[in-house]
Protein backbone atom coordinates (compact mmCIF):
# COMPACT_ATOMS: atom_id res chain seq x y z
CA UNK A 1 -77.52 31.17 -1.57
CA UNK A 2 -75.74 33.19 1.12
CA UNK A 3 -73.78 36.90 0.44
CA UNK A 4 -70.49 36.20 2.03
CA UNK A 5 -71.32 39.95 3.55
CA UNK A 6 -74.79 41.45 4.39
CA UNK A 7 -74.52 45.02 4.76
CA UNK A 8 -77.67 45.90 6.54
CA UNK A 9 -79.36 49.31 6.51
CA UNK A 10 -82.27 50.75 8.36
CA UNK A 11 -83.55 53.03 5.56
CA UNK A 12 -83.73 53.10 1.61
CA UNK A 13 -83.45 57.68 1.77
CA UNK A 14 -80.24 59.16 1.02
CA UNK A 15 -78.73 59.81 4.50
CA UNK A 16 -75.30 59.62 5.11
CA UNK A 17 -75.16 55.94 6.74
CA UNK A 18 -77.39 55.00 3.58
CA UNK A 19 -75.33 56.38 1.16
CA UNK A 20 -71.79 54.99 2.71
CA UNK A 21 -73.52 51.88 2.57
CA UNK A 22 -74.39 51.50 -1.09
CA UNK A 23 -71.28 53.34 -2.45
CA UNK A 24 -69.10 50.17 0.12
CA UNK A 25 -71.51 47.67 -1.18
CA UNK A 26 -70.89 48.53 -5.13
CA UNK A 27 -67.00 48.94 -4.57
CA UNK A 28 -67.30 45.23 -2.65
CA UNK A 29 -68.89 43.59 -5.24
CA UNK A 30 -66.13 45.50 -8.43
CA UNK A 31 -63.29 43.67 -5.59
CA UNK A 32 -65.31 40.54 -6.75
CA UNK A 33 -66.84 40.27 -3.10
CA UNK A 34 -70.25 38.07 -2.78
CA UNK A 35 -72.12 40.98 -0.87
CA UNK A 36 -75.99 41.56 -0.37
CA UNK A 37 -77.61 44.72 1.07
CA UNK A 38 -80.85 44.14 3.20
CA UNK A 39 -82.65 47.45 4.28
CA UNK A 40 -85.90 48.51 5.82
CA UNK A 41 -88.09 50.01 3.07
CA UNK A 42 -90.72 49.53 0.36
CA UNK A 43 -89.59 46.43 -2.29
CA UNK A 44 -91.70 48.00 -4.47
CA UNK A 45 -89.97 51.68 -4.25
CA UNK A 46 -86.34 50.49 -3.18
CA UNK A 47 -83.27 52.78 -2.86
CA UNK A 48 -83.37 56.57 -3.75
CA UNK A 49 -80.94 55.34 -6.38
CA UNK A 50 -79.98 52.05 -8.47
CA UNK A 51 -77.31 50.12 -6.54
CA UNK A 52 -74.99 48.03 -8.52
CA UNK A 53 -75.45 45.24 -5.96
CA UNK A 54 -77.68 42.89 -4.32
CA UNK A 55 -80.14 43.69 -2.58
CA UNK A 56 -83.51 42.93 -0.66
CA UNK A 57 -86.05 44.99 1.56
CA UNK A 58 -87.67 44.09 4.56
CA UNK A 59 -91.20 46.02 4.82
CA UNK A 60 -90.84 48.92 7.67
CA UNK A 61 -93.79 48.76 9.78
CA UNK A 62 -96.77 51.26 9.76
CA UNK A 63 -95.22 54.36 11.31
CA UNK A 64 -95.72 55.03 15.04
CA UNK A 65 -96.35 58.47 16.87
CA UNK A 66 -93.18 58.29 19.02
CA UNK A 67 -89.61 58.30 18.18
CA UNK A 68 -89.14 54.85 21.06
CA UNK A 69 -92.28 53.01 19.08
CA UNK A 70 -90.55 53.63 15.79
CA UNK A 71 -87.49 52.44 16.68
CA UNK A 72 -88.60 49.40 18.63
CA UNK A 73 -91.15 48.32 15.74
CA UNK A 74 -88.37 48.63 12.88
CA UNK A 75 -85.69 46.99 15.34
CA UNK A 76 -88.07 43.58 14.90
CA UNK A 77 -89.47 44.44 11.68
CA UNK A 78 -85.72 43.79 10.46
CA UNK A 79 -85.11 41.06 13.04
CA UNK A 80 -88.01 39.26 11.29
CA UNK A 81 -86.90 39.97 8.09
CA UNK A 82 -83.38 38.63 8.56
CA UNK A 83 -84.53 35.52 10.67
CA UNK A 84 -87.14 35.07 7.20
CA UNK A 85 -84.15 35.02 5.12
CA UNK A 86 -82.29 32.90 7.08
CA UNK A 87 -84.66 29.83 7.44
CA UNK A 88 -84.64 31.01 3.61
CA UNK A 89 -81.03 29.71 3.73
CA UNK A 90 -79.20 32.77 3.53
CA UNK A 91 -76.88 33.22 6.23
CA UNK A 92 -74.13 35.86 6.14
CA UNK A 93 -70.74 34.86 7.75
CA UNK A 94 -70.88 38.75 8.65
CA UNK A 95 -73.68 41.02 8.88
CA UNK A 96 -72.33 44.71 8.92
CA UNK A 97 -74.75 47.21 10.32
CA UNK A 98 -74.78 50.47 9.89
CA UNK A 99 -76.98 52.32 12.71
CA UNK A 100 -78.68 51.13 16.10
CA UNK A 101 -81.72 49.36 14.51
CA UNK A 102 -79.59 47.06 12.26
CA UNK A 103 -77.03 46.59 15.05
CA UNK A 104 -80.14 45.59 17.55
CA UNK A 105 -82.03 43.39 14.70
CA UNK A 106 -78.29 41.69 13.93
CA UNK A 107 -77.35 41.04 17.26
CA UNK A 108 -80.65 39.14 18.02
CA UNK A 109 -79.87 36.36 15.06
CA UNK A 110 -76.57 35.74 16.27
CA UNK A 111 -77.76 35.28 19.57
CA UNK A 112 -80.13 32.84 17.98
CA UNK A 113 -77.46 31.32 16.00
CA UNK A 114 -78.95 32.55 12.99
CA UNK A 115 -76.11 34.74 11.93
CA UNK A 116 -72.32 35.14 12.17
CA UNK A 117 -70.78 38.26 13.38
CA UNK A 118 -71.60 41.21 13.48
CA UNK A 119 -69.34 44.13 12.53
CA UNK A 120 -70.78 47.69 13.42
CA UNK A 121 -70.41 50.71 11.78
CA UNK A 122 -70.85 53.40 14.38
CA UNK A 123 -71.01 57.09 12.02
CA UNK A 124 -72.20 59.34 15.15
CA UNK A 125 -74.03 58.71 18.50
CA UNK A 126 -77.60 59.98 18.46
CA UNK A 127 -78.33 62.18 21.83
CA UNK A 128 -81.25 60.06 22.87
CA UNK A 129 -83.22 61.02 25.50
CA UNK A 130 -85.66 58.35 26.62
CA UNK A 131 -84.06 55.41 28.95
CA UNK A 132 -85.23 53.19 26.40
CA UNK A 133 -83.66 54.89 23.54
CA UNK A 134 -80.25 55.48 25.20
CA UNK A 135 -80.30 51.85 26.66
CA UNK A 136 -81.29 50.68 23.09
CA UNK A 137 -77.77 52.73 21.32
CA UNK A 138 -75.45 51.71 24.54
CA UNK A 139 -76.64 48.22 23.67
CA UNK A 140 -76.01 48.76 19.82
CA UNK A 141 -72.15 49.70 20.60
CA UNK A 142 -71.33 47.49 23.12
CA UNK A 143 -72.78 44.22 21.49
CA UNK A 144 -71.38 43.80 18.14
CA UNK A 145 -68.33 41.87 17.71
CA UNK A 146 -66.35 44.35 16.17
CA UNK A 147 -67.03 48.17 15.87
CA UNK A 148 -65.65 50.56 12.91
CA UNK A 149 -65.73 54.70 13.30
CA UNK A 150 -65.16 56.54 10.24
CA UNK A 151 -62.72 59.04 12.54
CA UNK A 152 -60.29 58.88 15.08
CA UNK A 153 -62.48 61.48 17.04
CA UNK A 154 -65.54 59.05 17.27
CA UNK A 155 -62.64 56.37 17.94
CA UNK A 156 -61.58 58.65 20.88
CA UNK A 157 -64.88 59.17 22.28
CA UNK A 158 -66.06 55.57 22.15
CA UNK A 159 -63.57 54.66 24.20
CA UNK A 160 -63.77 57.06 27.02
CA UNK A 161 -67.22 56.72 26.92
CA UNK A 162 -68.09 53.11 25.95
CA UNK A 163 -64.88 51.51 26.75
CA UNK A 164 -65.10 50.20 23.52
CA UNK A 165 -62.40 49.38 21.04
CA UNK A 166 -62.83 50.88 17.51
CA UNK A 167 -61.47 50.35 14.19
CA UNK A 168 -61.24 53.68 11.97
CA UNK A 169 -61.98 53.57 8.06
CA UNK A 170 -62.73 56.51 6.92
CA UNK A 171 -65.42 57.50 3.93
CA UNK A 172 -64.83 57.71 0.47
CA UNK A 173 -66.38 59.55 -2.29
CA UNK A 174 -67.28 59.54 -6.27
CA UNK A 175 -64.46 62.63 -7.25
CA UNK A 176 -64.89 61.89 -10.76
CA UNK A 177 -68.89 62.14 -10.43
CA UNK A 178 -69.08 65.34 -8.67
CA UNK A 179 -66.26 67.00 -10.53
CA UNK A 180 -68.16 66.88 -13.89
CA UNK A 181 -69.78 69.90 -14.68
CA UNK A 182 -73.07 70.36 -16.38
CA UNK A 183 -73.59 72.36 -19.28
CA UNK A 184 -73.72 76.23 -18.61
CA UNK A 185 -77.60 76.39 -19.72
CA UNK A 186 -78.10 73.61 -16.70
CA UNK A 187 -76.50 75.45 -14.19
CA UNK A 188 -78.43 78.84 -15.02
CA UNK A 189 -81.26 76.80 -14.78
CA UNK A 190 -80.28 75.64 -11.33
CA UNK A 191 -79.91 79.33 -10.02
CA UNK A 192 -83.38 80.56 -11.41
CA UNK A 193 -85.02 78.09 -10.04
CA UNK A 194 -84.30 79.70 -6.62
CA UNK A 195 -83.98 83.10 -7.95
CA UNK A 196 -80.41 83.52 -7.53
CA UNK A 197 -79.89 84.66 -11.62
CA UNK A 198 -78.02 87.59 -10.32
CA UNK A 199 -77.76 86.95 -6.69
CA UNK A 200 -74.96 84.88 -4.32
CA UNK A 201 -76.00 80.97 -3.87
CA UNK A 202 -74.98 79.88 -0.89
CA UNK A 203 -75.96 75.47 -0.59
CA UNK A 204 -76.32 73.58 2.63
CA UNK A 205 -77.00 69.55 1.98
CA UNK A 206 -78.79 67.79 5.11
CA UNK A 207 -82.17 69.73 5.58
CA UNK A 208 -83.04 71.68 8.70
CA UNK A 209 -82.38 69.95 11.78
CA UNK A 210 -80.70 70.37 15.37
CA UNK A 211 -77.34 68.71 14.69
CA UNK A 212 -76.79 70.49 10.79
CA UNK A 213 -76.53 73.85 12.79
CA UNK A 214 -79.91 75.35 10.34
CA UNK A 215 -80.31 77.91 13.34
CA UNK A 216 -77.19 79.07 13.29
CA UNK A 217 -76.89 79.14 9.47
CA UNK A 218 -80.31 81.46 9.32
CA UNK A 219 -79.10 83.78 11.32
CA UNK A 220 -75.76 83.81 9.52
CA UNK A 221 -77.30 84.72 6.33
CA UNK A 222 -79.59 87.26 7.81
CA UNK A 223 -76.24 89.14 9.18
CA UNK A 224 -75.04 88.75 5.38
CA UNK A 225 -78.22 90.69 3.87
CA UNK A 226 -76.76 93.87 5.54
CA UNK A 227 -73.86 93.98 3.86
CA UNK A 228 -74.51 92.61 0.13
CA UNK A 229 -76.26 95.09 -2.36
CA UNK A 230 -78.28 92.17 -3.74
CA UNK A 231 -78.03 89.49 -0.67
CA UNK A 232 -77.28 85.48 -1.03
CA UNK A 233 -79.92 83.37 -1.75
CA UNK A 234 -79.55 79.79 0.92
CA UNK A 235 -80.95 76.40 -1.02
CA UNK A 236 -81.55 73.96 1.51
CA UNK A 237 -81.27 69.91 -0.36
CA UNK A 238 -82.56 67.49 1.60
CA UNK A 239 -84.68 66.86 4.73
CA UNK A 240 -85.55 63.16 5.37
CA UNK A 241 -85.05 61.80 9.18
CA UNK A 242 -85.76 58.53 10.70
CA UNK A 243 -86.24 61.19 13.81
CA UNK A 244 -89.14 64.21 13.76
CA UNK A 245 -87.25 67.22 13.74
CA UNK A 246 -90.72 68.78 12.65
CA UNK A 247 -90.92 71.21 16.14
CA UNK A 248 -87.41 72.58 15.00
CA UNK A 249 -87.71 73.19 11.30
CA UNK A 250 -90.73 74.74 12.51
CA UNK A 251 -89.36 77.37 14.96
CA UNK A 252 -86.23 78.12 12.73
CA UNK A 253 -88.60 78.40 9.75
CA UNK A 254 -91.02 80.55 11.96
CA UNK A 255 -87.46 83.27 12.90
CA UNK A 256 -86.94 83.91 9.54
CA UNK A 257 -89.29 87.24 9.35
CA UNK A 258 -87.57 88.61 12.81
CA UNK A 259 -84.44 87.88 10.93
CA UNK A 260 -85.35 89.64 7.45
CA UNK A 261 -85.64 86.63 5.70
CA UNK A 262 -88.07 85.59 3.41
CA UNK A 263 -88.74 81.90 2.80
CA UNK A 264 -89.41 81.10 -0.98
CA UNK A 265 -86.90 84.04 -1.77
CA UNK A 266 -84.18 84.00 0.72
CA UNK A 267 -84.36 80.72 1.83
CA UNK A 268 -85.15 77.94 -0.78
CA UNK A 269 -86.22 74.64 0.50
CA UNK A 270 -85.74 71.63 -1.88
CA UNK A 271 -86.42 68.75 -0.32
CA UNK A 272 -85.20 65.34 -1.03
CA UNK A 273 -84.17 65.84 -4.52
CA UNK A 274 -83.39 62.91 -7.65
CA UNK A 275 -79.85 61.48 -6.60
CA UNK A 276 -78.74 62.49 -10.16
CA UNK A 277 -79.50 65.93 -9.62
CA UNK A 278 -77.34 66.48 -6.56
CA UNK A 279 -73.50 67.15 -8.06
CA UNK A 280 -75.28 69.55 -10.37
CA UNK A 281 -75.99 71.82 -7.60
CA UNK A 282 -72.57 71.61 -6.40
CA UNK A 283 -71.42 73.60 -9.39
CA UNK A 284 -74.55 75.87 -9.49
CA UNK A 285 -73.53 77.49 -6.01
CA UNK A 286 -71.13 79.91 -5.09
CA UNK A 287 -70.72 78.37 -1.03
CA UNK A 288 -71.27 75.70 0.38
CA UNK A 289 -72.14 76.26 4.03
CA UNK A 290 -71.80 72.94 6.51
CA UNK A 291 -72.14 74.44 9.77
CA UNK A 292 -72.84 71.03 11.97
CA UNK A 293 -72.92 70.93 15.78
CA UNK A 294 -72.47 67.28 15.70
CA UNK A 295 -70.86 65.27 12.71
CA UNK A 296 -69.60 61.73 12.56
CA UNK A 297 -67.63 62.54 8.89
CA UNK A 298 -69.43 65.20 6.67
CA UNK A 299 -69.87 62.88 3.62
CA UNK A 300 -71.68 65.68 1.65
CA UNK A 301 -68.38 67.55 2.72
CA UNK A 302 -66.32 65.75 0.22
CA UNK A 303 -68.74 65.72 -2.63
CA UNK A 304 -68.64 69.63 -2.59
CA UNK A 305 -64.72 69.58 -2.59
CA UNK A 306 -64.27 67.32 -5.33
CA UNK A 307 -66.75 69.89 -7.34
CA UNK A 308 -64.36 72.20 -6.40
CA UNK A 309 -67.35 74.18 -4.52
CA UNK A 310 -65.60 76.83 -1.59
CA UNK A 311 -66.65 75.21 1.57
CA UNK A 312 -67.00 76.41 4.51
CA UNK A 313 -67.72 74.03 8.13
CA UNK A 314 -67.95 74.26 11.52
CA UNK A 315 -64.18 73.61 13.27
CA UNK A 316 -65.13 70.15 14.69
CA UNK A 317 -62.19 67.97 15.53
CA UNK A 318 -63.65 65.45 13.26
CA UNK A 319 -63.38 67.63 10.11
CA UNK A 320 -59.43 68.59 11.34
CA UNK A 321 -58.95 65.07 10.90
CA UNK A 322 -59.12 65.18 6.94
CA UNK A 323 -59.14 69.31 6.35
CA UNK A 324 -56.24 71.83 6.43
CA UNK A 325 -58.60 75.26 8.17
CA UNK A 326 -57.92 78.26 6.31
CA UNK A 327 -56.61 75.91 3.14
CA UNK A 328 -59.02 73.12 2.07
CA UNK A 329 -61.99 75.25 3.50
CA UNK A 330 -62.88 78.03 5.94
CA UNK A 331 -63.91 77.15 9.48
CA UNK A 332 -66.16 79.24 12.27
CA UNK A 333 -66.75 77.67 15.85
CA UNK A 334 -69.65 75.26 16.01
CA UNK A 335 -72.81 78.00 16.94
CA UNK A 336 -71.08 81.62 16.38
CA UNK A 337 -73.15 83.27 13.86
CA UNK A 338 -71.02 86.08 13.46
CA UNK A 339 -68.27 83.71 12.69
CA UNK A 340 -70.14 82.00 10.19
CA UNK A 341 -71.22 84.76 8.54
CA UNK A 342 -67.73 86.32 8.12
CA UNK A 343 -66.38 83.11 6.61
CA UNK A 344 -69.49 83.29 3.84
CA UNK A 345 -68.40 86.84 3.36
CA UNK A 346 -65.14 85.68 2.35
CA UNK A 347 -65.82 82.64 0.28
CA UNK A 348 -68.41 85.02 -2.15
CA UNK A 349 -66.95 88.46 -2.02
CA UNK A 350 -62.64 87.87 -1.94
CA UNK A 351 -61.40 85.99 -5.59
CA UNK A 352 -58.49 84.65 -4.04
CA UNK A 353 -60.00 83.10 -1.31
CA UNK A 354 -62.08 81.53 -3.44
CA UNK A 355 -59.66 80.47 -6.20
CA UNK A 356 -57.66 78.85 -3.67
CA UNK A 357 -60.20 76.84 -1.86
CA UNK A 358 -61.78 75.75 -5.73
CA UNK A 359 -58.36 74.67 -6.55
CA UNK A 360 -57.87 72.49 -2.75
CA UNK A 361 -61.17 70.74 -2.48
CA UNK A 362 -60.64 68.28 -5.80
CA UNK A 363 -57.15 67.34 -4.03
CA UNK A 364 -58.81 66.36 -0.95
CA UNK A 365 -61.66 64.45 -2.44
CA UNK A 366 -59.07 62.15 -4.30
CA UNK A 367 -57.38 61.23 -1.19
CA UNK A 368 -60.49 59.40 0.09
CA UNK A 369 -61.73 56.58 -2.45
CA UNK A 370 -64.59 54.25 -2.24
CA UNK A 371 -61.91 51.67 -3.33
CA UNK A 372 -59.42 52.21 -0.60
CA UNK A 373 -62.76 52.15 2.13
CA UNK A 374 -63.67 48.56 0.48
CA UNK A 375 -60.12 47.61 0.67
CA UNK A 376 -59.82 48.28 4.08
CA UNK A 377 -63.11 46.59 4.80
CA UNK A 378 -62.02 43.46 3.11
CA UNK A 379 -59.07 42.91 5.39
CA UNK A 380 -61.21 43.43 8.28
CA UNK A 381 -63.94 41.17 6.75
CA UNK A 382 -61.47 37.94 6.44
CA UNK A 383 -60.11 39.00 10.18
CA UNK A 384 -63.56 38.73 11.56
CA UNK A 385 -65.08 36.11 9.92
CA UNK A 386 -61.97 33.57 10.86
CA UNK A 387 -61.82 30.46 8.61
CA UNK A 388 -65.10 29.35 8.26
CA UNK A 389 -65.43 31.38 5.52
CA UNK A 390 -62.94 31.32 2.96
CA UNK A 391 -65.10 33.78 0.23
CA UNK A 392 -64.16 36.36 2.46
């Protein structure tokens, strides 16, 4: 039996594209959409989470040494996955894809005439180096029969630089699950665990890597330790990549004695941690640091404002797009340190500051729903699909 929509995913790990695409696919099906998700993964392991929705998973092939053979091998692990599932007799009117390998693996069935159309979620354009690579993500964008951005920024830029037109639906987000607050003995748990009992915690969601800013956010904190009588303590959640950002985490990891820091005690690294874990340590923290270089939305963004968590981000035009500067959260330029720094100085040491910002982020969060996203999705879903499919 066919999903009237496939939403197609090239990992089961809690990255942004991965989460967006669960938290659509659950608010799809409460509209009373048919919807099935199809991602590359384990069937035996699944999601990071339970998913209220259909879903299936095409085995990801054996690993390969390079970033190119990884991509290329998962692009037709997936294509033979959905071309499986549709001699199996399940053919999507739509297949929305999420990244570059679903969009490659999608477009190939409707070229065979195994598949509708194909409706592309474009969340941030990967600076690819190899020709393959980049001819791989211009082919990803300019092949799909209808794009969505989740800002008007990545709207902007895929026009000037794609010539591409783009529909813009922004993210939503679970207020009401982030704003509940664990009990007071949980969150003191929380902040021994990293050994911030009686020390600043300062959060950052994403792991280490090039476009999250880690460098910059190091160094940051190391200009903080000067000035605080017992300094902030920086828990790192997450750290999962499709790409091998292994040389980097390794060389900011490696600066972090020339800075003062000591890993383990300054810097906590928690990995990839139990999805129902995560809005606890939005209320454990004092900051939440998100100083990206490069950001399609800043999901993670809006899951520390609705905990009502003082934020504080890099002032990307993307962000500007959805948060008032100096009222919603506090903003440094994209790679000044000194910048960053100052703005964590604020958000732990001055009450008002941070009584204000508390008081913002819940507003903001409940301006973006999951339900408005899926409502906007279904109205593009019936305009794309045309009559052929009337579940739509």
């Amino acid at each position: 039996m066919s999903a009237a929509v496939a939403l197609v995913t090239y990992s089961t790990k809690p990255r942004g594209g991965v989460v967006h695409t669960l938290a659509l696919a659950e608010e799809l099906v409460r509209h009373g959409l048919d919807v099935e998700v199809v991602a590359l993964g384990d069937p035996a392991t699944g999601f990071f989470r339970s998913v209220a929705a259909p879903c299936h998973f095409v085995p990801a092939p054996v690993p390969a040494d390079t970033l190119e053979a990884r991509v290329m091998a998962s692009v037709d692990a997936l294509a033979a996955g959905l071309r499986a599932r549709a001699a199996a007799g399940a053919r999507a009117p739509v297949l929305h894809v999420q990244d570059c390998i679903s969009a490659r693996a999608a477009v190939r069935l409707r070229d065979e005439g195994l598949a509708g159309r194909v409706v592309r979620t474009v969340h941030h354009v990967d600076d690819f180096t190899t020709p393959a690579l980049i001819e791989c993500q211009l082919r990803s964008i300019l092949d799909p029969d209808h794009l969505v951005v989740v800002s008007r920024f990545w709207q902007d830029r895929l026009a000037a630089e794609y010539g591409v037109r783009a529909e813009v639906i922004p993210n939503g987000v679970d207020a009401a699950r982030f704003a509940r607050r664990p009990p007071d003995a949980d969150i003191a748990e929380r902040r021994a665990r990293v050994g911030a009992t009686d020390r600043p915690l300062v959060l950052a969601v994403g792991g280490i890597e090039p476009r999250k800013g880690s460098d910059h956010l190091v160094r940051a904190l190391s200009l903080l330790t000067r000035r605080f009588e017992r300094p902030p303590v920086l828990a790192v959640v997450g750290g999962h990549s499709f790409q091998d950002h292994r040389a980097y985490r390794e060389e900011v990891l490696a600066s972090l004695p020339d800075l003062r820091l000591e890993l383990g005690r300054d810097v906590v690294l928690l990995g990839t941690l139990p999805d129902d874990e995560l809005p606890g340590w939005y209320h454990a923290a004092d900051a939440f640091a998100f100083p990206s270089v490069n950001e399609g939305f800043g999901l993670v963004v809006l899951e520390a404002l609705a905990a009502g968590l003082p934020t504080v981000v890099s002032d990307l035009p993307v962000f500007a797009e959805y948060l008032r500067f100096g009222q919603d959260v506090l903003a440094a330029a994209p790679g000044d340190d000194a910048g960053l720094a100052e703005r964590l100085w604020e958000l732990l040491t001055d009450r008002e500051v941070r009584a204000a910002l508390a008081a913002a982020g819940p507003a903001v969060a409940a301006r973006h729903t999951w339900a408005a996203t899926a409502g906007a999705h279904l109205d593009l879903y019936r305009r794309v699909a045309g009559p052929e499919t009337a579940a739509v």
